[in-house]
N, C-alpha and C. Protein backbone atom coordinates (compact mmCIF):
# COMPACT_ATOMS: atom_id res chain seq x y z
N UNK A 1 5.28 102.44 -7.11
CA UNK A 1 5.89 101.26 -7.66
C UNK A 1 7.34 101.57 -8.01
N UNK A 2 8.38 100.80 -7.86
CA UNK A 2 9.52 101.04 -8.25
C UNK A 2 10.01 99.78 -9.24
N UNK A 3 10.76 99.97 -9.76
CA UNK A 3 10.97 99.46 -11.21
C UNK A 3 12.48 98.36 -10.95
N UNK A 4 12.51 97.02 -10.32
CA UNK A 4 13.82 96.61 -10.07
C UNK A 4 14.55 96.35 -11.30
N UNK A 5 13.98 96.75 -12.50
CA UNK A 5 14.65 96.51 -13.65
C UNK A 5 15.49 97.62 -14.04
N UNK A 6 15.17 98.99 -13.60
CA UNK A 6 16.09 100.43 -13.98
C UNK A 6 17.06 100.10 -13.60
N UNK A 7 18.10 99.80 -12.51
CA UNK A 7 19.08 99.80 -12.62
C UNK A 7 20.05 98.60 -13.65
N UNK A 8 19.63 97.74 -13.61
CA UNK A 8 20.30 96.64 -15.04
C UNK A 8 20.30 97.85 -16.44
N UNK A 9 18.91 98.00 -16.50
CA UNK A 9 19.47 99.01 -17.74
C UNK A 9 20.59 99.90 -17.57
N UNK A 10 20.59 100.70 -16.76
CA UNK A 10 21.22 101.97 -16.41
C UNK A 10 22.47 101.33 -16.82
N UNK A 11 23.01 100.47 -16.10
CA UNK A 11 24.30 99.90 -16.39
C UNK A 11 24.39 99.57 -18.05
N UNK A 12 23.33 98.86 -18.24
CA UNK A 12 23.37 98.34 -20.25
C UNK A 12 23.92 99.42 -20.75
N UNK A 13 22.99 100.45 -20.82
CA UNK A 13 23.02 101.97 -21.26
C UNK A 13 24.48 102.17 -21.01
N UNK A 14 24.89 102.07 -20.00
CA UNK A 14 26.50 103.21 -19.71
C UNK A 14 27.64 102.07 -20.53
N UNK A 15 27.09 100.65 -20.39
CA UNK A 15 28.02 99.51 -21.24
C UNK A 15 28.14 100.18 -22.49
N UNK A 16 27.06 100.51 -23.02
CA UNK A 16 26.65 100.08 -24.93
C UNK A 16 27.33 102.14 -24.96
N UNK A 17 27.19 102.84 -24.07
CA UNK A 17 27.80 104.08 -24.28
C UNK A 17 26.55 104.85 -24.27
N UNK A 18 26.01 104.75 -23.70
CA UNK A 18 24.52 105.56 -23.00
C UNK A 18 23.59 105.53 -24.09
N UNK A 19 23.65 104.98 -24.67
CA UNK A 19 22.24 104.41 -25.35
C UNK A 19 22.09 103.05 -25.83
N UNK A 20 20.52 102.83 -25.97
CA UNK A 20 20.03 101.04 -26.00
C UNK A 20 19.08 101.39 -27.08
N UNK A 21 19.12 100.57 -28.09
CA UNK A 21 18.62 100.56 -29.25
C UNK A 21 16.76 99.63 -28.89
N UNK A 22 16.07 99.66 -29.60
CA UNK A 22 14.74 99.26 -28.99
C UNK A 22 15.09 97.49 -29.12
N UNK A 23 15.87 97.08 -29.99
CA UNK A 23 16.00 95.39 -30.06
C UNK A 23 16.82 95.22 -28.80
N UNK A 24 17.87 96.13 -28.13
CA UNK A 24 18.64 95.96 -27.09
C UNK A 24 17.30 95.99 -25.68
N UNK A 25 16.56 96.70 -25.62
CA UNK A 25 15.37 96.73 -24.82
C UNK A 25 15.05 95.24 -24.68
N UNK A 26 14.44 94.86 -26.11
CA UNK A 26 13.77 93.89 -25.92
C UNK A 26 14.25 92.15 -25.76
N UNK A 27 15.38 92.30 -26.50
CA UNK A 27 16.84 91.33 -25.75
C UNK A 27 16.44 91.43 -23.97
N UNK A 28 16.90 91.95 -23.79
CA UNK A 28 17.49 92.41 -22.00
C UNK A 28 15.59 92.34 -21.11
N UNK A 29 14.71 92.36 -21.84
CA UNK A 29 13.36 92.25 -21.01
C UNK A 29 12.99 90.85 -21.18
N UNK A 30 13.09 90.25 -22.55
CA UNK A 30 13.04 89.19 -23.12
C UNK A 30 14.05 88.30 -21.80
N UNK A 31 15.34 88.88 -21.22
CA UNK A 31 15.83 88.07 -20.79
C UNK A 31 15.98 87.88 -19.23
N UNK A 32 15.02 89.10 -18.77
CA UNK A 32 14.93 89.22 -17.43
C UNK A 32 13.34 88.46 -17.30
N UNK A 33 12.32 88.14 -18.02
CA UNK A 33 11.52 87.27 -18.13
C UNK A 33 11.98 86.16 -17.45
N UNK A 34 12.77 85.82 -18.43
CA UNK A 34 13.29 84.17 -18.11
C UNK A 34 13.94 83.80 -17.23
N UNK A 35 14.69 84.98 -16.31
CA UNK A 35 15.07 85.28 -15.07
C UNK A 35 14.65 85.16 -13.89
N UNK A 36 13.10 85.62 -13.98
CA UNK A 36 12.00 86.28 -13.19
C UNK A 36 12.30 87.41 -12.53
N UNK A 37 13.13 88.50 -12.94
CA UNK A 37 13.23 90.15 -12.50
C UNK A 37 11.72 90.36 -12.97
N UNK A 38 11.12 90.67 -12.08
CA UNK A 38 9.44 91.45 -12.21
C UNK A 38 10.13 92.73 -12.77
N UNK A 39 9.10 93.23 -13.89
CA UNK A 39 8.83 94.34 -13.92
C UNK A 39 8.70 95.65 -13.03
N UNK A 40 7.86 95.46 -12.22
CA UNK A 40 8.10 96.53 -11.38
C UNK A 40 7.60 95.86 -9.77
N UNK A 41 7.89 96.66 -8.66
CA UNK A 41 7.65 96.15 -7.26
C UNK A 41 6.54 97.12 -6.57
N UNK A 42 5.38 96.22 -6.45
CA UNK A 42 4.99 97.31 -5.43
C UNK A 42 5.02 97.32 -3.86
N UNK A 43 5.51 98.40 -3.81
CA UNK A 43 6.10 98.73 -1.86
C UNK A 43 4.83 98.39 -1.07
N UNK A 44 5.39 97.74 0.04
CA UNK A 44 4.12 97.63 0.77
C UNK A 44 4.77 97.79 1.91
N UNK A 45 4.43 98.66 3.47
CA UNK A 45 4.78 98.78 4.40
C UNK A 45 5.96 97.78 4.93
N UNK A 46 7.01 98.26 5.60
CA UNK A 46 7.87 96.66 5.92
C UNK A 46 7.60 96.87 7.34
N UNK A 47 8.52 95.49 8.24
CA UNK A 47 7.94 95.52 9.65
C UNK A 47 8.88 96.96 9.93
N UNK A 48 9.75 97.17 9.59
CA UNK A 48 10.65 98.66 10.55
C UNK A 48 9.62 99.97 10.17
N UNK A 49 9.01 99.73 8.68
CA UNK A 49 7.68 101.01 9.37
C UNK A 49 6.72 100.31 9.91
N UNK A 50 6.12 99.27 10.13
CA UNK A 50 5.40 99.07 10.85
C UNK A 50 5.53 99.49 12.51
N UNK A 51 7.11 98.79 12.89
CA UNK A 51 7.49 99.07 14.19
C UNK A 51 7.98 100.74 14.63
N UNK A 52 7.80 101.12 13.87
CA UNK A 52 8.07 103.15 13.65
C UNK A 52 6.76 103.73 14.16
N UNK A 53 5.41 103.30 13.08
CA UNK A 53 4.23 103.51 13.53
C UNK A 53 3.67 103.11 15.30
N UNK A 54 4.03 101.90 15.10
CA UNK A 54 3.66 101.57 16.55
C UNK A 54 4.00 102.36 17.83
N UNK A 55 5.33 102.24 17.77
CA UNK A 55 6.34 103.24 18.64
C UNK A 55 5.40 104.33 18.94
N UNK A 56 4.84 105.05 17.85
CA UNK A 56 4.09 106.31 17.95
C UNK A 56 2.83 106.59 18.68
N UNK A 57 2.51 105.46 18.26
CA UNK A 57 0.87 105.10 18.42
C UNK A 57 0.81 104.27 19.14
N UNK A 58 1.59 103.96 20.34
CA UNK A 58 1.44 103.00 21.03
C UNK A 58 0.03 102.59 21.59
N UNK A 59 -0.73 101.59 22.37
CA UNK A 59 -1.57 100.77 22.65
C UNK A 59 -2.06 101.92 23.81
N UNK A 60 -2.73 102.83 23.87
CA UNK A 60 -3.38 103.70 24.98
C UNK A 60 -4.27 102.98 25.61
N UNK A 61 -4.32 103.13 26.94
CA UNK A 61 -6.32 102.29 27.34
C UNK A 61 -6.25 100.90 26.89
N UNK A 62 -5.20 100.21 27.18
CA UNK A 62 -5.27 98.52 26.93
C UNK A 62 -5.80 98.39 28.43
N UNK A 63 -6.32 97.81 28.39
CA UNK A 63 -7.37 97.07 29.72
C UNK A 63 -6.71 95.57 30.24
N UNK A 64 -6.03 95.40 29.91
CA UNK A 64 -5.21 94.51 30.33
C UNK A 64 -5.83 92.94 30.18
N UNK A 65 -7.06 92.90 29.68
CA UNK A 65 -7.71 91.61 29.11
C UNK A 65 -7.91 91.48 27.96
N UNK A 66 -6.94 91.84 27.37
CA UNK A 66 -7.20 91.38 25.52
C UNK A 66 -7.81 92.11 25.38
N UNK A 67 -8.17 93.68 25.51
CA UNK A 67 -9.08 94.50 24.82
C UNK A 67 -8.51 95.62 25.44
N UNK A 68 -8.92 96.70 24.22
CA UNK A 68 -8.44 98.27 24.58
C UNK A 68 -9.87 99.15 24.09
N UNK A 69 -9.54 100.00 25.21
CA UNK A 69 -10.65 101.23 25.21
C UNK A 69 -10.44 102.32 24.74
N UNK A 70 -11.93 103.52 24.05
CA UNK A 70 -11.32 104.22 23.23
C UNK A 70 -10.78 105.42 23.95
N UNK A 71 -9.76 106.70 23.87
CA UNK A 71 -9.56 107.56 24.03
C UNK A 71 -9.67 108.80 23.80
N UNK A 72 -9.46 109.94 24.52
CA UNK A 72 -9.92 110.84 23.92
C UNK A 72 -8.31 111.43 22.92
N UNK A 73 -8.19 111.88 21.54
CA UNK A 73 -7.52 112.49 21.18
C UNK A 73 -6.83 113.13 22.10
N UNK A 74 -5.27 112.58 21.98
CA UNK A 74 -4.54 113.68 22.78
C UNK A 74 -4.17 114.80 22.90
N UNK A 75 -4.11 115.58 21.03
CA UNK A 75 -4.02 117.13 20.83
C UNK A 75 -4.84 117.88 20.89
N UNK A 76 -6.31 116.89 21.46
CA UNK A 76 -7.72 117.92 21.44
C UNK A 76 -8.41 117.71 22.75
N UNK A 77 -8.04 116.51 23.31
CA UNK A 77 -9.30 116.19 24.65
C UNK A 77 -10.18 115.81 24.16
N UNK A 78 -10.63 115.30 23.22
CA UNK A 78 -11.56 115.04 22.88
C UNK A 78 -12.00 114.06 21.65
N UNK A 79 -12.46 114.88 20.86
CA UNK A 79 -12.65 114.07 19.29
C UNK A 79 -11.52 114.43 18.53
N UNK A 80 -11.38 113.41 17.35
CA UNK A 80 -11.84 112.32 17.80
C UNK A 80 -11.04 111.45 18.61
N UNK A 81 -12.54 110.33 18.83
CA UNK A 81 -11.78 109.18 19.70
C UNK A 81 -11.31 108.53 19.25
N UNK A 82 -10.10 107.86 19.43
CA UNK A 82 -8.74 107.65 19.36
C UNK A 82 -8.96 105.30 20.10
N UNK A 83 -8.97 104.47 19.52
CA UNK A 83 -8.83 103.27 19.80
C UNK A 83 -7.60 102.72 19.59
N UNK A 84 -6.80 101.74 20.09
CA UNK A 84 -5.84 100.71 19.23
C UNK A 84 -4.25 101.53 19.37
N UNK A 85 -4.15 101.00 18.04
CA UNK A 85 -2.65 102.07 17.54
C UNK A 85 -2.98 103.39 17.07
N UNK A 86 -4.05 104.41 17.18
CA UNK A 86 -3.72 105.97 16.96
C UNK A 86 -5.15 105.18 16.08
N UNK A 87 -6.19 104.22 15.67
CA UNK A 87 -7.20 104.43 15.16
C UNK A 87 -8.69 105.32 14.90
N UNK A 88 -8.89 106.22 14.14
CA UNK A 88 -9.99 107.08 14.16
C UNK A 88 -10.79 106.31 13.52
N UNK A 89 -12.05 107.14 13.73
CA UNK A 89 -13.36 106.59 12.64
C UNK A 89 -14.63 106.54 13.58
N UNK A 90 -15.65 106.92 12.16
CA UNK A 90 -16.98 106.65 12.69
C UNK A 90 -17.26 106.21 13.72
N UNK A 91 -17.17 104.74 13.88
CA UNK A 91 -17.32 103.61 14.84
C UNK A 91 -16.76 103.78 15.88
N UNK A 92 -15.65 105.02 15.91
CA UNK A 92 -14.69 104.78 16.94
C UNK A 92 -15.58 106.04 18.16
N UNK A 93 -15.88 105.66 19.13
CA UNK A 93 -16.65 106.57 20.25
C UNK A 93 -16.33 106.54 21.54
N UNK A 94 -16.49 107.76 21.97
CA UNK A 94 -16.68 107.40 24.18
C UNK A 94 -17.17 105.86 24.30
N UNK A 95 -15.91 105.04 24.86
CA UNK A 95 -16.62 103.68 25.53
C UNK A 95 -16.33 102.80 24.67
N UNK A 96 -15.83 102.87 23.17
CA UNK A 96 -16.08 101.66 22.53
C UNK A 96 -14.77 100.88 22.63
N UNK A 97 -14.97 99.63 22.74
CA UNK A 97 -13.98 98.68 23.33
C UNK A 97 -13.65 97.77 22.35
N UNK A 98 -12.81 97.34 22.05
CA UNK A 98 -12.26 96.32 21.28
C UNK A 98 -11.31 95.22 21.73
N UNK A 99 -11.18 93.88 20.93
CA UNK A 99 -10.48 93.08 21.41
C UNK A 99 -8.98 93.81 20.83
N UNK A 100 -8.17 92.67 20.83
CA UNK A 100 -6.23 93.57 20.45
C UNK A 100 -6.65 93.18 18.85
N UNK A 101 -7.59 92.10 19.02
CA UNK A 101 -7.32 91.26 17.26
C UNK A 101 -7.99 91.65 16.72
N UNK A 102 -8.89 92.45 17.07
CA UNK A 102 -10.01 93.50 16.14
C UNK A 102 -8.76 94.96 15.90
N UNK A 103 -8.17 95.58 17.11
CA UNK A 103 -7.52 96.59 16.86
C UNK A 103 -6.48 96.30 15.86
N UNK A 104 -5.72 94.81 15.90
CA UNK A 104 -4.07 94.95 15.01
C UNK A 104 -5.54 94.34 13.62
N UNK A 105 -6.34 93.52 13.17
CA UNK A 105 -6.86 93.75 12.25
C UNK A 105 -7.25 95.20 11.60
N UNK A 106 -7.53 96.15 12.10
CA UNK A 106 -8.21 97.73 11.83
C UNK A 106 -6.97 98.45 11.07
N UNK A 107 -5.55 98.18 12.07
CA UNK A 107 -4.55 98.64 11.83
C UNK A 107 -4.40 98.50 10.56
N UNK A 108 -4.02 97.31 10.73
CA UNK A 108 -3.41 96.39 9.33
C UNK A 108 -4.31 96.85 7.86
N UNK A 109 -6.09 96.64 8.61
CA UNK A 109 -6.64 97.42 7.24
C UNK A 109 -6.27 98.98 7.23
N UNK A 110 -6.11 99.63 8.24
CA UNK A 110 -5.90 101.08 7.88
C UNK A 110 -4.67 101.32 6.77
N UNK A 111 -3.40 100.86 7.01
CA UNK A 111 -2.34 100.99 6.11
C UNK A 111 -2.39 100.31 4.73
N UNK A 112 -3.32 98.90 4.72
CA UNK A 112 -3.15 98.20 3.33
C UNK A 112 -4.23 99.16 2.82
N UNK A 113 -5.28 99.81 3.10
CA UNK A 113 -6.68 100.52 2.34
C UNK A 113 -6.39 101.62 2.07
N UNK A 114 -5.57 102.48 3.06
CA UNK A 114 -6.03 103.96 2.93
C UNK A 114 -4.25 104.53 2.76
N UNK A 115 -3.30 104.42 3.97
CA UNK A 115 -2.13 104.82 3.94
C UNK A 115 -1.20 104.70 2.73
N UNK A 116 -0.76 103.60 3.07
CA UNK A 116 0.26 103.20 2.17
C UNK A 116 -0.03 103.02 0.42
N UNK A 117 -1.35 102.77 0.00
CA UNK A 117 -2.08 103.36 -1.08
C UNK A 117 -1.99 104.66 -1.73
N UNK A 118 -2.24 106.07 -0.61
CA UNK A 118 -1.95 107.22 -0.56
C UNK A 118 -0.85 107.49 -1.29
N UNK A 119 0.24 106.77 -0.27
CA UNK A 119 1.64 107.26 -0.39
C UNK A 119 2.29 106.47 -2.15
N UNK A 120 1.79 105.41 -2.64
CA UNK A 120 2.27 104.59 -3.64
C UNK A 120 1.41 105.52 -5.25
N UNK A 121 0.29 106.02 -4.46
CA UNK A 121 -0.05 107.03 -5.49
C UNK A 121 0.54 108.52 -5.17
N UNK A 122 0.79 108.87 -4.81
CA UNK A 122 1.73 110.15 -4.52
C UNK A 122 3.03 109.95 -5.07
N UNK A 123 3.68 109.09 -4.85
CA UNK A 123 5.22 108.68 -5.00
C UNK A 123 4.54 108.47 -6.60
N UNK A 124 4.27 108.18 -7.52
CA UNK A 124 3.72 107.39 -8.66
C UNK A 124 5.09 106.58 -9.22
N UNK A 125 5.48 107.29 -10.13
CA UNK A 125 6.62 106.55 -10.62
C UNK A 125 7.94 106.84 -10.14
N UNK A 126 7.75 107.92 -9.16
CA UNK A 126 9.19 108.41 -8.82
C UNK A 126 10.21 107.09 -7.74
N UNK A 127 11.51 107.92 -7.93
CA UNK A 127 12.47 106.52 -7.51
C UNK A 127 12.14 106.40 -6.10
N UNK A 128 11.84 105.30 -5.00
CA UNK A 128 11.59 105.23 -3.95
C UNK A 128 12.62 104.35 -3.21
N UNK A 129 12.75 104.46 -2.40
CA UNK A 129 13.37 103.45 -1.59
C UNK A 129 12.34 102.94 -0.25
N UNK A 130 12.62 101.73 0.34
CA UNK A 130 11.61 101.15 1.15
C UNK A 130 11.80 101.86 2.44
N UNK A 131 12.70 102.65 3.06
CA UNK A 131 12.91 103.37 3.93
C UNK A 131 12.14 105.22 3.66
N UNK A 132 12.41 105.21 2.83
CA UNK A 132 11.72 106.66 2.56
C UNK A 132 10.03 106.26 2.01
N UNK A 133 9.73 105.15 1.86
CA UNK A 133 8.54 104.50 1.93
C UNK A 133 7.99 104.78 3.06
N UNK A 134 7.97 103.61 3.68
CA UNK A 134 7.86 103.55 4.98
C UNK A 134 7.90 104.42 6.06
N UNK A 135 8.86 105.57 5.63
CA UNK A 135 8.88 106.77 6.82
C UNK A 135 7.44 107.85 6.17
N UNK A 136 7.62 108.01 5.14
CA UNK A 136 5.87 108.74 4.29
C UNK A 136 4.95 107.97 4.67
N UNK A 137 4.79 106.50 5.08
CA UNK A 137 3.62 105.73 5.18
C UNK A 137 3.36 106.47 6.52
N UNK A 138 4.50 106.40 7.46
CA UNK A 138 4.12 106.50 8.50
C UNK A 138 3.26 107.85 9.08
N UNK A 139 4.31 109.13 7.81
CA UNK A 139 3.21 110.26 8.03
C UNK A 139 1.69 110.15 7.96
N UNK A 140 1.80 109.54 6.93
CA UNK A 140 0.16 109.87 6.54
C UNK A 140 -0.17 108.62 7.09
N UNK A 141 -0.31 107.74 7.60
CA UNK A 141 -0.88 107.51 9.18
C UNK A 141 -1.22 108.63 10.01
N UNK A 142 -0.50 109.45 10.42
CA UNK A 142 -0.40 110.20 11.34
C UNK A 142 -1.31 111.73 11.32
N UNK A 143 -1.06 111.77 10.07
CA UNK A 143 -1.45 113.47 9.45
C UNK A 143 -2.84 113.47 8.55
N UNK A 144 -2.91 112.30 8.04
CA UNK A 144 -3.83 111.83 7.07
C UNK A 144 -3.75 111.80 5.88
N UNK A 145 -4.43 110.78 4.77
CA UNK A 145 -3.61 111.22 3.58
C UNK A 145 -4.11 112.01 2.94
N UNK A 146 -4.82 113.22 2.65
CA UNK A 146 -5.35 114.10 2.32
C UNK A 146 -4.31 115.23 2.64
N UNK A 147 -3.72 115.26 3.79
CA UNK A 147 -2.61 116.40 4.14
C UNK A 147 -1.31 115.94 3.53
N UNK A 148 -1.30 114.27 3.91
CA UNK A 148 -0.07 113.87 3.02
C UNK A 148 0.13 114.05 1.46
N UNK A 149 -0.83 113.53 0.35
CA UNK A 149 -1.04 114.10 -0.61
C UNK A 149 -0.66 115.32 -1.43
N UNK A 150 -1.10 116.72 -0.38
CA UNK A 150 -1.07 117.84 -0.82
C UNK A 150 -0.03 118.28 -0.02
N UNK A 151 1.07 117.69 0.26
CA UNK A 151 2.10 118.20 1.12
C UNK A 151 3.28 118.62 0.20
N UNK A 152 4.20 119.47 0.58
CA UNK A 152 5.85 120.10 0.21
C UNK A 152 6.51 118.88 -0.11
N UNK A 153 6.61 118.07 1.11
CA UNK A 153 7.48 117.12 1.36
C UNK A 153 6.88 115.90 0.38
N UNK A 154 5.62 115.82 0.11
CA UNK A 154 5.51 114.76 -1.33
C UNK A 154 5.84 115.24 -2.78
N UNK A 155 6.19 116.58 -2.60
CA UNK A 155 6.30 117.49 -4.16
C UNK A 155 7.75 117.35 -4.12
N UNK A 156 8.29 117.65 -3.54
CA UNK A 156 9.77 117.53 -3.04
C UNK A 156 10.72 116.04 -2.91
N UNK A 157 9.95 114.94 -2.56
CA UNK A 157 9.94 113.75 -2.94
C UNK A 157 10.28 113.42 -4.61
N UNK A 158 8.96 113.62 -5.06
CA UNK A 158 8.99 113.55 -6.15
C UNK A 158 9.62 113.99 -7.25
N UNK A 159 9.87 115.09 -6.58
CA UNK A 159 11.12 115.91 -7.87
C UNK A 159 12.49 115.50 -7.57
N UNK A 160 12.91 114.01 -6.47
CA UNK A 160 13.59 113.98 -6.09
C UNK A 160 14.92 114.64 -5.62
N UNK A 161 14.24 115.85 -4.87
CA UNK A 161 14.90 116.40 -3.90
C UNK A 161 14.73 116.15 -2.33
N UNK A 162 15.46 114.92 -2.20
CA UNK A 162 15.47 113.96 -0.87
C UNK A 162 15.67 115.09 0.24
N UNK A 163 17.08 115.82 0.52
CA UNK A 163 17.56 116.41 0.96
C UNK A 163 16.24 117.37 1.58
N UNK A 164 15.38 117.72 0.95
CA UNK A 164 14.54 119.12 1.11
C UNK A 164 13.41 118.30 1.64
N UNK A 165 12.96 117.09 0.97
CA UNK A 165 11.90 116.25 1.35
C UNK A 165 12.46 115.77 2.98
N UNK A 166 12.97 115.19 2.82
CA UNK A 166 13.70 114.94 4.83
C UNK A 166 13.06 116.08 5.46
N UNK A 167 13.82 117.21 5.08
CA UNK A 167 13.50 118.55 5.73
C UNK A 167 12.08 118.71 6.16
N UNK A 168 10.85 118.06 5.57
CA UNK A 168 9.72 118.12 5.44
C UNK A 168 9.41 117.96 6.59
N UNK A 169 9.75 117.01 6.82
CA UNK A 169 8.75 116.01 8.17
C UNK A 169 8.97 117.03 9.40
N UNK A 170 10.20 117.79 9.68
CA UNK A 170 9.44 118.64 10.79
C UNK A 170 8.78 119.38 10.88
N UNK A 171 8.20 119.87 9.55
CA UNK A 171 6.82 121.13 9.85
C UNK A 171 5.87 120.34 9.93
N UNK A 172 5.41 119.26 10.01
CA UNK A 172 4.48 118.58 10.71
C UNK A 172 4.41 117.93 12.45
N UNK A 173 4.45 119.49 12.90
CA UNK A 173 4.74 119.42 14.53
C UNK A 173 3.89 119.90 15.22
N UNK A 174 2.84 120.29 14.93
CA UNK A 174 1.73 120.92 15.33
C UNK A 174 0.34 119.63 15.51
N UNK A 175 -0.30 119.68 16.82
CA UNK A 175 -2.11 119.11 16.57
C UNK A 175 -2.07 120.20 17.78
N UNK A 176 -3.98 120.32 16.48
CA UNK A 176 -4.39 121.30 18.05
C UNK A 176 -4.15 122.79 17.57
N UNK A 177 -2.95 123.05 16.65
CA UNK A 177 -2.71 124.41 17.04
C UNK A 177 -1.05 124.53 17.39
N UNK A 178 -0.76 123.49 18.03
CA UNK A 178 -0.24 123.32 19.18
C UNK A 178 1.45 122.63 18.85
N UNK A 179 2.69 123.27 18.80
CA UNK A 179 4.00 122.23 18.92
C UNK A 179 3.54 121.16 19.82
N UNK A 180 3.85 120.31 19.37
CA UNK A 180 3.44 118.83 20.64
C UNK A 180 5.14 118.33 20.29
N UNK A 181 5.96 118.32 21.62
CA UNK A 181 7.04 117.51 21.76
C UNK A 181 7.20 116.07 21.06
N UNK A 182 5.89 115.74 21.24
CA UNK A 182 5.81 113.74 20.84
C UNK A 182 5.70 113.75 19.22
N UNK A 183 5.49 114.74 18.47
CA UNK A 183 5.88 115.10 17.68
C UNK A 183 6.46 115.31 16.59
N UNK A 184 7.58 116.75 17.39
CA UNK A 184 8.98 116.46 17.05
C UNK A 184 9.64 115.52 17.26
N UNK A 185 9.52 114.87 17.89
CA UNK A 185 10.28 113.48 18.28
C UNK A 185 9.72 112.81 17.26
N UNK A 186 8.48 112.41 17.13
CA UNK A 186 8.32 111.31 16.25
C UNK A 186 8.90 111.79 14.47
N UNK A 187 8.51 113.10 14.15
CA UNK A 187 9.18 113.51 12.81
C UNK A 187 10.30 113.06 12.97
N UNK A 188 11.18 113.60 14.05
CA UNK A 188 12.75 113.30 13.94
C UNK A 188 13.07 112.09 13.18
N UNK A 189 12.21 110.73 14.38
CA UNK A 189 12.67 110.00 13.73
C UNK A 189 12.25 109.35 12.31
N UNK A 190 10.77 109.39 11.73
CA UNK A 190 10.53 109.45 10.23
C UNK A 190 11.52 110.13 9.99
N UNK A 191 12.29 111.29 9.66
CA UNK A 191 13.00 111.83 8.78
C UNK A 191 14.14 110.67 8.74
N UNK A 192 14.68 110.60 9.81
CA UNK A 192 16.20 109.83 10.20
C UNK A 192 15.51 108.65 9.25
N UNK A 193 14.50 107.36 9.24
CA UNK A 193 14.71 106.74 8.63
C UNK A 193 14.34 106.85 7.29
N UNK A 194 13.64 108.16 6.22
CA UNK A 194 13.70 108.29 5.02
C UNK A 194 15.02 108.44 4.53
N UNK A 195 16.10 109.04 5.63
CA UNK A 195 17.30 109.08 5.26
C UNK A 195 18.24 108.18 5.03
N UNK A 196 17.34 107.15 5.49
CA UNK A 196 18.12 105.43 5.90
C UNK A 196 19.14 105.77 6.42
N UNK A 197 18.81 106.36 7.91
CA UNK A 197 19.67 106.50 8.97
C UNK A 197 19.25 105.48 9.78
N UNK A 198 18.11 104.77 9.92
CA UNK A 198 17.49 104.47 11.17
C UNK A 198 17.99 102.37 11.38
């Protein structure tokens, strides 16, 4: 969650000479009420990570009739099988077929349930921006959020050291064992847009 009210203070604070007395608090909340400045925002995927993810995970085994078939994992040959945009799971097997509107539904639940959840509890209160959002959502899509979670690059985040957190996303270049080119490429570009380069 990020807080669109910190920066108004920040400024109060540097007005009044870096400090706000608790009636100055409650003046200035009292008056962003009546404003409607929310309290705080919670991030939710935007379409440029959405369209980041996709890029990645493009549509494998579309059958060309409104439905896509499942695949085998590309860093393994195998399991798991792989449906949609980069979808895993139980359900997901040799053969199983889906319409596009079952796959962009799955999607859509994968990031509102599991991803972007991950990442909004990881980030907790630290300062975020929707680009360095969105480029973490996209990891842990990718990596899972269990690896995302317990990662450098979310500790490093958080202690807001951007600079070192960027740095992160390319040691996640490996499936399999294995440097995979598609990859590095895809870190590249998550990093570029946590940097709000992209």
């Amino acid at each position: 969650m990020t807080n669109p009210r910190k920066p108004i203070f920040d400024a109060l604070r540097i007005a009044l000479g870096g400090k706000l007395g608790a009636d100055d608090v409650t003046i200035m909340d009292n008056t962003l009420d009546r404003l409607g400045v929310p309290k705080e925002t919670i991030l939710q995927l935007s379409a440029t990570g959405e369209a980041l993810i996709k890029k990645w995970e493009g549509y494998k085994k579309d059958l060309g009739d409104g439905r896509v078939q499942s695949y085998p994992d590309p860093a393994t040959g195998g399991a798991p099988w792989t449906i949609g945009n980069g979808l895993t799971g139980p359900d997901i097997v040799k053969g199983t077929i889906w319409t596009h509107a079952k796959a962009a539904q799955r999607f859509t639940q994968h990031i509102e349930d599991e991803a972007a959840p991950a990442v909004r509890k990881g980030i907790g209160t630290a300062a975020t921006t929707q680009a360095q959002f969105d480029a973490m959502v996209s990891l842990a899509y990718n990596i899972g959020v269990g690896a995302f979670l317990s990662s450098t690059l979310l500790k490093k985040h958080v202690a807001g050291d951007y600079a070192a957190a960027a740095s992160q996303f390319a040691v996640w270049n490996k499936a399999g064992g294995k440097v995979k080119q598609g990859l590095i490429d895809r870190r590249a570009d998550e990093a570029k847009l946590y940097r709000g380069q992209a």
